[in-house]
PDB file of N, CA and C in Angstrom:
ATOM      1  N   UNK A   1       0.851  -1.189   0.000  1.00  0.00           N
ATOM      2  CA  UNK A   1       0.000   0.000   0.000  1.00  0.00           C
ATOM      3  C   UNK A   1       0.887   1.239   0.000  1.00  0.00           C
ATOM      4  N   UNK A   2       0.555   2.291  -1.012  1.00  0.00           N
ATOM      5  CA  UNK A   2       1.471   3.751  -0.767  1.00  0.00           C
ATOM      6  C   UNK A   2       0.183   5.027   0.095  1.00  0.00           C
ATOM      7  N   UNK A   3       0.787   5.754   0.265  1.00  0.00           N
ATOM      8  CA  UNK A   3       0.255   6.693   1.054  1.00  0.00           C
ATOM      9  C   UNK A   3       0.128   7.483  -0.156  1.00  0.00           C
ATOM     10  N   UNK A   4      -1.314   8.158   0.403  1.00  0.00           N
ATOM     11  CA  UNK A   4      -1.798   9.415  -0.787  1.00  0.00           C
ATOM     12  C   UNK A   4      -2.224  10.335   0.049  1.00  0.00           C
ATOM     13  N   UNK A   5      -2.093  12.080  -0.610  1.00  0.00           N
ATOM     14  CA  UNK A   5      -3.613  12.572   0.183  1.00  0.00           C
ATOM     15  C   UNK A   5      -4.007  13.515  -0.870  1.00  0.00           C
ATOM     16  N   UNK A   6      -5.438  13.280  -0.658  1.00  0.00           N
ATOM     17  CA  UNK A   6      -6.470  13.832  -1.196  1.00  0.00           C
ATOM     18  C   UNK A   6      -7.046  15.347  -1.058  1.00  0.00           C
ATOM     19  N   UNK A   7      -7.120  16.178  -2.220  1.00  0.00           N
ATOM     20  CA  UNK A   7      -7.846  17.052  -1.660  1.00  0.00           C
ATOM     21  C   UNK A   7      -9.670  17.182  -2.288  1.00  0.00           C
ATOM     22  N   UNK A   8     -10.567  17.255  -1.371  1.00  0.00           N
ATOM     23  CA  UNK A   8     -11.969  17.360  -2.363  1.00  0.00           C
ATOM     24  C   UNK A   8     -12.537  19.066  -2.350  1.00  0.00           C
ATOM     25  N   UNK A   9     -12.403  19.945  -3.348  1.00  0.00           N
ATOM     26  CA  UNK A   9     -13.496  20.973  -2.925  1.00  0.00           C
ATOM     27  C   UNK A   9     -14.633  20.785  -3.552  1.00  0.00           C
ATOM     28  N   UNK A  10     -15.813  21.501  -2.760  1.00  0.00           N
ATOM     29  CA  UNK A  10     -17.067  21.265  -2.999  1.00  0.00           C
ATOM     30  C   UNK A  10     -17.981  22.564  -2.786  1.00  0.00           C
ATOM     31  N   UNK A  11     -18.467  23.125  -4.335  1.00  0.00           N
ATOM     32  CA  UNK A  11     -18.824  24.303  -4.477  1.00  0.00           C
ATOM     33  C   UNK A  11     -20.398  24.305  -5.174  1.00  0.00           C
ATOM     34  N   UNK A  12     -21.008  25.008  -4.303  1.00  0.00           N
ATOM     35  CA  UNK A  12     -22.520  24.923  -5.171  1.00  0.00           C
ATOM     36  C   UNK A  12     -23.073  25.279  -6.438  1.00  0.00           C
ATOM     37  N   UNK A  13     -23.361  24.181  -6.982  1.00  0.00           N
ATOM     38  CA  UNK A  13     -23.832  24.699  -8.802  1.00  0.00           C
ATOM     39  C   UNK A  13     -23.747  25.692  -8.910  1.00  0.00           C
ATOM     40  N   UNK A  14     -24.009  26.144 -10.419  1.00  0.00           N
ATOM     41  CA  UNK A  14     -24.093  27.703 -11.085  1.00  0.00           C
ATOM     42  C   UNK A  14     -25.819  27.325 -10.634  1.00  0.00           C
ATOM     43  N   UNK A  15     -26.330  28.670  -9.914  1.00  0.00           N
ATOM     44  CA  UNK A  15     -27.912  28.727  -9.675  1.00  0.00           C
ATOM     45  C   UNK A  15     -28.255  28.347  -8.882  1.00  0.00           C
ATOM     46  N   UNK A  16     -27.584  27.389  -7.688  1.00  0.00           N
ATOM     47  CA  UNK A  16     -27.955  27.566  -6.735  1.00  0.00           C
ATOM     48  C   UNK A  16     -27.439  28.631  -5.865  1.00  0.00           C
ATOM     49  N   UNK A  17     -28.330  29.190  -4.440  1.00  0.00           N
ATOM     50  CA  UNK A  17     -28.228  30.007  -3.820  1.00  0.00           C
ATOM     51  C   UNK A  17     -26.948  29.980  -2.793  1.00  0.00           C
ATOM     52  N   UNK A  18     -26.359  31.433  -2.680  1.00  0.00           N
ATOM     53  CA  UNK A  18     -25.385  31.047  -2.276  1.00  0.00           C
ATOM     54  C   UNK A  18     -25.529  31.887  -1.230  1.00  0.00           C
ATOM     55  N   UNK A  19     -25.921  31.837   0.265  1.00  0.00           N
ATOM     56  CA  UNK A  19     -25.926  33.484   1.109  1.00  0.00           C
ATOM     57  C   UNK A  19     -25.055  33.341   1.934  1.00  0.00           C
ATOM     58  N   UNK A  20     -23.946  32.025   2.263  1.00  0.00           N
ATOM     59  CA  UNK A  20     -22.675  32.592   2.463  1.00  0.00           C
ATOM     60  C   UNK A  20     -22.193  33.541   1.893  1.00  0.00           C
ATOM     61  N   UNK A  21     -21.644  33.475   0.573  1.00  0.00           N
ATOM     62  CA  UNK A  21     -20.873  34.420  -0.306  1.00  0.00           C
ATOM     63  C   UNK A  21     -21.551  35.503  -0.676  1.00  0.00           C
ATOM     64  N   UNK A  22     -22.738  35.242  -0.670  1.00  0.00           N
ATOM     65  CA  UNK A  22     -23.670  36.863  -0.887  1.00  0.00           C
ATOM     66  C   UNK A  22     -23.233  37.663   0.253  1.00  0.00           C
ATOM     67  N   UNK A  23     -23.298  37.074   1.454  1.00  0.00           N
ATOM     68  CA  UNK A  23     -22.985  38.437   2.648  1.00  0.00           C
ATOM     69  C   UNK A  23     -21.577  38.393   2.680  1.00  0.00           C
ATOM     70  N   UNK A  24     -20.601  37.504   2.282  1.00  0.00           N
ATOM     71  CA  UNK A  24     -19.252  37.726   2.652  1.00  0.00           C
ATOM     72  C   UNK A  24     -19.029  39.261   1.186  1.00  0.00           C
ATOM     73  N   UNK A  25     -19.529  38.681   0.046  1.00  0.00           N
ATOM     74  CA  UNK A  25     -19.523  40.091  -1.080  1.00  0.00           C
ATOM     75  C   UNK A  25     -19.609  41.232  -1.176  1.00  0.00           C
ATOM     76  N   UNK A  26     -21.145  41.403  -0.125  1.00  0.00           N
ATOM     77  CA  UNK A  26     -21.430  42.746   0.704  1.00  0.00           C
ATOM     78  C   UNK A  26     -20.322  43.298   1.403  1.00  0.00           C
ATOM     79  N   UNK A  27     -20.001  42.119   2.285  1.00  0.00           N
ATOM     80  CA  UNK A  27     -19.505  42.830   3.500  1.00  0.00           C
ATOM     81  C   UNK A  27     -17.643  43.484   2.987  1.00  0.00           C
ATOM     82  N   UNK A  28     -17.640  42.927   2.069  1.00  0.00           N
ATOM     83  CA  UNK A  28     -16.617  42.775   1.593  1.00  0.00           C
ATOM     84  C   UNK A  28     -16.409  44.616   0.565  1.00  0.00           C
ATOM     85  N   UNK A  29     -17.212  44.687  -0.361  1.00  0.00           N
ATOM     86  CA  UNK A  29     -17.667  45.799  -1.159  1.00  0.00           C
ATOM     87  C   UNK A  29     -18.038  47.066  -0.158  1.00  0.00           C
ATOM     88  N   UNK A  30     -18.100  46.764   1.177  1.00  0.00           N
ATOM     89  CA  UNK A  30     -18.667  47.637   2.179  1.00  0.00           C
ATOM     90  C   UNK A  30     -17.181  48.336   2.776  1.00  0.00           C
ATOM     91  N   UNK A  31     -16.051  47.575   2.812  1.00  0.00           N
ATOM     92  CA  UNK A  31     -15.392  47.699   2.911  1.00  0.00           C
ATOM     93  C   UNK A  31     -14.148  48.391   2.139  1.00  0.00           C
ATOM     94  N   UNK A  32     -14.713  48.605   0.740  1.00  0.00           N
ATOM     95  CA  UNK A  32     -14.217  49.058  -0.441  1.00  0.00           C
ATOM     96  C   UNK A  32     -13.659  48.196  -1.200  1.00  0.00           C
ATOM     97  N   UNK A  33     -13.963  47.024  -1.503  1.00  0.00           N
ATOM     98  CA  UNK A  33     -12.949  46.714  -2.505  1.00  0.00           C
ATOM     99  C   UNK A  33     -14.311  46.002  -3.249  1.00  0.00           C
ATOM    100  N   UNK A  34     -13.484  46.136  -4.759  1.00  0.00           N
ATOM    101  CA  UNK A  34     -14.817  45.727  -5.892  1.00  0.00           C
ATOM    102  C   UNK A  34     -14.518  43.978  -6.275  1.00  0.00           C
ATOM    103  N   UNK A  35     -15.589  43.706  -6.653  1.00  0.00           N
ATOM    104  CA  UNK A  35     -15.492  42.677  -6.964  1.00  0.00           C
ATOM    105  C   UNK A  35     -16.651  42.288  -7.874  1.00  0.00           C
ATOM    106  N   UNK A  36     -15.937  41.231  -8.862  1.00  0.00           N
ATOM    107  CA  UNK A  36     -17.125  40.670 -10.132  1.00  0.00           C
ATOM    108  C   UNK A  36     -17.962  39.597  -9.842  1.00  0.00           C
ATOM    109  N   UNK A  37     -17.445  38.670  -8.872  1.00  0.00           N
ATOM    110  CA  UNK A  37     -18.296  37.985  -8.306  1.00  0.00           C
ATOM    111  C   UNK A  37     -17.970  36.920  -6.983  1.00  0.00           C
ATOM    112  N   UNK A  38     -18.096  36.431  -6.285  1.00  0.00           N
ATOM    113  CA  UNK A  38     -17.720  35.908  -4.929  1.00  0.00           C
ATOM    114  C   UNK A  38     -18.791  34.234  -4.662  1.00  0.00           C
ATOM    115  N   UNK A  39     -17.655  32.862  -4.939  1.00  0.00           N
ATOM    116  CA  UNK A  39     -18.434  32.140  -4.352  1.00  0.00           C
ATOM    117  C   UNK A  39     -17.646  31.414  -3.170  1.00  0.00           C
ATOM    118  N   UNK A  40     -18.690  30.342  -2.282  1.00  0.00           N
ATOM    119  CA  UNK A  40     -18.017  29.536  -1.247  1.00  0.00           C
ATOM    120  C   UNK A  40     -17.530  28.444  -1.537  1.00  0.00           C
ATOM    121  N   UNK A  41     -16.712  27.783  -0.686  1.00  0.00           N
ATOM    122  CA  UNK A  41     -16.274  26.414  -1.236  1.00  0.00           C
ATOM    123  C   UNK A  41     -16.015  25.949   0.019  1.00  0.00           C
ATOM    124  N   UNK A  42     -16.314  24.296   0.282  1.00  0.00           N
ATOM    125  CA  UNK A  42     -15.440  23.250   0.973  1.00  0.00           C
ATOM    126  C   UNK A  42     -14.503  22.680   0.563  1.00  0.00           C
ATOM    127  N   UNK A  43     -13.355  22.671   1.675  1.00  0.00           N
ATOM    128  CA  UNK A  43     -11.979  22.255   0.987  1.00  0.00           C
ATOM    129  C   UNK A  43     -11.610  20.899   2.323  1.00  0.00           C
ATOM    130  N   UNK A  44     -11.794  19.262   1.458  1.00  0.00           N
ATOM    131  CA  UNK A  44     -11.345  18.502   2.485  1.00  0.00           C
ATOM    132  C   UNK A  44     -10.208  17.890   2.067  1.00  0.00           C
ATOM    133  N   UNK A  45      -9.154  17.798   3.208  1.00  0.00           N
ATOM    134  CA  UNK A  45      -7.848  17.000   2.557  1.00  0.00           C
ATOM    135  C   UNK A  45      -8.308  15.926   3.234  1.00  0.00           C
ATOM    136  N   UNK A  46      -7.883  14.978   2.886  1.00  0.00           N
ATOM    137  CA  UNK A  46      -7.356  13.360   3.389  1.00  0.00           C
ATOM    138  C   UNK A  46      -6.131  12.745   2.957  1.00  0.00           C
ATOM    139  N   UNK A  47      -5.886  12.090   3.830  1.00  0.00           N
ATOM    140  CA  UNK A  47      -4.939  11.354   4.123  1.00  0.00           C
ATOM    141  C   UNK A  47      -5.592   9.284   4.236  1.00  0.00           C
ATOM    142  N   UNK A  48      -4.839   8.791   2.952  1.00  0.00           N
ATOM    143  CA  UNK A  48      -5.513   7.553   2.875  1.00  0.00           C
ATOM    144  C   UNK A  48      -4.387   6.762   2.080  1.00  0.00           C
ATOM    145  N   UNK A  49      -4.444   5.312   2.358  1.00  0.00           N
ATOM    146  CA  UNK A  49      -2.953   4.529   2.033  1.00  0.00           C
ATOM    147  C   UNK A  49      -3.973   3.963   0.814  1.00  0.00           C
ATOM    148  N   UNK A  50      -3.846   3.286  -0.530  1.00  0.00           N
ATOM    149  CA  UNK A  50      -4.159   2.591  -1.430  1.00  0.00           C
ATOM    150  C   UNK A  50      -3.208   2.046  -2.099  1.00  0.00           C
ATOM    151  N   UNK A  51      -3.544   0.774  -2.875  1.00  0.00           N
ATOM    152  CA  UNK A  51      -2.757   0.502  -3.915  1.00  0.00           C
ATOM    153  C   UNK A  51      -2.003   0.786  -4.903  1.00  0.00           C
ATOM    154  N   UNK A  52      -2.860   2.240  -5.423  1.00  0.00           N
ATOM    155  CA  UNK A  52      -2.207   3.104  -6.663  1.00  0.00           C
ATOM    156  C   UNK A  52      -3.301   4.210  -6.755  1.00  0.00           C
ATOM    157  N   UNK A  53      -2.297   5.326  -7.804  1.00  0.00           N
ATOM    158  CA  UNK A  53      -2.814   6.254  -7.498  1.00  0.00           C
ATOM    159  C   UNK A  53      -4.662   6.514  -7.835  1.00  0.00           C
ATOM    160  N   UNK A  54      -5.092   5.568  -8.989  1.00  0.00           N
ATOM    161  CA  UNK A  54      -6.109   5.169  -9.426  1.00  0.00           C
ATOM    162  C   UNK A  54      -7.180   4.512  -8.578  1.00  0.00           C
ATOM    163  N   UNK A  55      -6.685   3.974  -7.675  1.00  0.00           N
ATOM    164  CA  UNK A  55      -7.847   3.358  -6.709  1.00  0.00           C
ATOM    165  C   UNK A  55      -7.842   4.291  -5.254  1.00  0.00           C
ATOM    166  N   UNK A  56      -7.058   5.032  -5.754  1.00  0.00           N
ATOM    167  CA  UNK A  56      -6.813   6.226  -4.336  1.00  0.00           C
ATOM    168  C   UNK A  56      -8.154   7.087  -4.884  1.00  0.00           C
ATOM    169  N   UNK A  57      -7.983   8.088  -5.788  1.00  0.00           N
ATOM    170  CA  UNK A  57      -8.804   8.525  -6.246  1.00  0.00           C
ATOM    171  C   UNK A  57     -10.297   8.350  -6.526  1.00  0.00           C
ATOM    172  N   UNK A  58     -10.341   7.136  -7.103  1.00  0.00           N
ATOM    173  CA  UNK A  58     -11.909   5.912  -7.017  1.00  0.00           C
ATOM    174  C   UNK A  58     -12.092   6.268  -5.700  1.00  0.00           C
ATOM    175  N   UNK A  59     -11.656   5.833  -4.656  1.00  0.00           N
ATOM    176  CA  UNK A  59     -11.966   5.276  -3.118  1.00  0.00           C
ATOM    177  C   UNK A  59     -12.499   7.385  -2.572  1.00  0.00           C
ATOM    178  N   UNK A  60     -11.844   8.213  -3.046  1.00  0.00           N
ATOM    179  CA  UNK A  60     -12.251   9.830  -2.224  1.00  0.00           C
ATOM    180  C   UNK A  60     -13.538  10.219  -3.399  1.00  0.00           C
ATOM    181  N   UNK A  61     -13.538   9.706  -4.395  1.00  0.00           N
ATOM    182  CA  UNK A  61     -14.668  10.031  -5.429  1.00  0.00           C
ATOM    183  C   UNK A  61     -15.756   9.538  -4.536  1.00  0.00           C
ATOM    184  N   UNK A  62     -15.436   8.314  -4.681  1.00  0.00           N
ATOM    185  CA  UNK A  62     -16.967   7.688  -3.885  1.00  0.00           C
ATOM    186  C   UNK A  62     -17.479   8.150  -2.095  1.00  0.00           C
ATOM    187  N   UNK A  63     -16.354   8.978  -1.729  1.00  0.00           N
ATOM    188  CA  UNK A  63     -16.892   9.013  -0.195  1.00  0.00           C
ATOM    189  C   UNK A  63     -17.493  10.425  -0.768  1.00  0.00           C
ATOM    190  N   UNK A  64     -16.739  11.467  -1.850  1.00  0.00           N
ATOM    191  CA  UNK A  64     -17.344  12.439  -1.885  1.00  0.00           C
ATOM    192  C   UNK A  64     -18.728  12.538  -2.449  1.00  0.00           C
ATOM    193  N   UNK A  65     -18.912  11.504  -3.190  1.00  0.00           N
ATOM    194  CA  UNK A  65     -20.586  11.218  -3.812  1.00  0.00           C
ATOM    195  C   UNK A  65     -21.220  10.563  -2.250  1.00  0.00           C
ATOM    196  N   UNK A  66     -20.726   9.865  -1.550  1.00  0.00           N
ATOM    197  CA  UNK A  66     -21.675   9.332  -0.617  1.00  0.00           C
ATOM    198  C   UNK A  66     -22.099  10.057   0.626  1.00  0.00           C
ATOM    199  N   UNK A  67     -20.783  11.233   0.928  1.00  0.00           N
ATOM    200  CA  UNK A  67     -20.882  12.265   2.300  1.00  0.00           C
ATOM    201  C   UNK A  67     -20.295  13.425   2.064  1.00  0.00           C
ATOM    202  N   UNK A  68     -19.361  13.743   1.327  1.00  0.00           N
ATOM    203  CA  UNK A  68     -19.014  15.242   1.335  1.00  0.00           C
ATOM    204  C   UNK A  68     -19.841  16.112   0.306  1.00  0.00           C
ATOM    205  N   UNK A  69     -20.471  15.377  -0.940  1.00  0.00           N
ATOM    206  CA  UNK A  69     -21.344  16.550  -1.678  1.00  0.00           C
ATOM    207  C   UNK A  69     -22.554  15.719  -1.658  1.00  0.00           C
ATOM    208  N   UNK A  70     -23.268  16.747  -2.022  1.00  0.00           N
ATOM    209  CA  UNK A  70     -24.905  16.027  -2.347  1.00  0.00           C
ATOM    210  C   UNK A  70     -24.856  16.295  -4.337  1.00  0.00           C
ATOM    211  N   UNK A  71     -24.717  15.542  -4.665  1.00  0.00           N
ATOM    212  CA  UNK A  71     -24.879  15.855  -6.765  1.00  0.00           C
ATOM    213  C   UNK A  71     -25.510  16.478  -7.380  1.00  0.00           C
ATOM    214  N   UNK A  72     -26.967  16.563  -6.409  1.00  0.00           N
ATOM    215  CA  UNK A  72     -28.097  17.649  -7.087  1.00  0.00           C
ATOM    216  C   UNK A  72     -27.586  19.004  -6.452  1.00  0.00           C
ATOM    217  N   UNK A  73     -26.758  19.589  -5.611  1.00  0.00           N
ATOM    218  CA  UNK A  73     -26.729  20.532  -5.334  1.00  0.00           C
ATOM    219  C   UNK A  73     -24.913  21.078  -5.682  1.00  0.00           C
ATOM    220  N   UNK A  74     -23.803  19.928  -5.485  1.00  0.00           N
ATOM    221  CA  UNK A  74     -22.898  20.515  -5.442  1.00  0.00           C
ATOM    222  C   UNK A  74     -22.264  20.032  -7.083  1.00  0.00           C
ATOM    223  N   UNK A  75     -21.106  20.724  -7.126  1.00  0.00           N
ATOM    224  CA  UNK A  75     -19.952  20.213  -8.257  1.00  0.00           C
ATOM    225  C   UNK A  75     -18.676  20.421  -7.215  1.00  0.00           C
ATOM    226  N   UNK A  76     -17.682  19.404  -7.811  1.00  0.00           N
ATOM    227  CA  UNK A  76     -16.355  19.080  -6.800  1.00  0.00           C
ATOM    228  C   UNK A  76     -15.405  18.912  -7.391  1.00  0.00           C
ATOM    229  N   UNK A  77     -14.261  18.973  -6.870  1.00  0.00           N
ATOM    230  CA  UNK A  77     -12.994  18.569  -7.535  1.00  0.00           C
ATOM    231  C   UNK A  77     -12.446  17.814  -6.644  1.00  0.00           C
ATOM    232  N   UNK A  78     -11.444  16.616  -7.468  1.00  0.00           N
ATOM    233  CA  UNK A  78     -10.400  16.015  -6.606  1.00  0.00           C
ATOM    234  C   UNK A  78      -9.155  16.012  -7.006  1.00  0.00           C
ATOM    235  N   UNK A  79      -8.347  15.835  -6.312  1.00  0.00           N
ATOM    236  CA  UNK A  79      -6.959  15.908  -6.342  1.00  0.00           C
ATOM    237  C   UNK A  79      -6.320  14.815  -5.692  1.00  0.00           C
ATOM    238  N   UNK A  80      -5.462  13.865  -6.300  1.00  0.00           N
ATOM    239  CA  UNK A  80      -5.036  12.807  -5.372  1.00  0.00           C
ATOM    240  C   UNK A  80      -3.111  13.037  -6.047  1.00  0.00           C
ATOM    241  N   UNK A  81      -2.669  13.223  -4.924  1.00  0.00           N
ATOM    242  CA  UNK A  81      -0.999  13.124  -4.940  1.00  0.00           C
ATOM    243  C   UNK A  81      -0.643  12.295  -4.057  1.00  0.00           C
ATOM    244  N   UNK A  82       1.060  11.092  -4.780  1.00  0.00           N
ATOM    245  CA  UNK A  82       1.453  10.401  -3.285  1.00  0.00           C
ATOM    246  C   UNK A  82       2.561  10.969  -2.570  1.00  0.00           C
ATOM    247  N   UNK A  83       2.289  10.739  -1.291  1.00  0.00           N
ATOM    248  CA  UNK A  83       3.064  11.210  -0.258  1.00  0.00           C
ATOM    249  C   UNK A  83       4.425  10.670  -0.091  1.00  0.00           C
TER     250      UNK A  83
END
């Protein structure tokens, strides 16, 4: 087994509502500085041993479809490097 770690972010569709980043935008523009547009994101690393880098990746895909995003609401990225 080699050691990997993972990173997943997880950002809400184009169209869904976002009122984290809506008030961080405000508060932000309130403050003076401009901006074209402002969204949120979850950022999870892991740390996980697999076979290769291919079943490392498979194995954080599927936890992120099963617990870190919901599909109808989010889009995600992964990243798998070995350690």
């Amino acid at each position: 087994m080699t050691a990997y770690s993972a990173t997943v972010t997880v950002r809400l569709k184009e169209g869904v509502l976002d009122p984290e980043a809506e008030t961080t935008e405000r508060a932000l523009e309130r403050l003076g500085f401009e901006l074209e547009s402002l969204s949120s994101a979850d950022q999870f690393d892991i740390e996980l041993d697999a076979a290769d880098e291919e079943t490392a990746h498979e194995r954080v895909r599927e936890m992120t479809e099963r617990l870190l995003a919901n599909p109808t609401l989010h889009d995600y990225e992964v990243s798998v490097e070995q350690r």
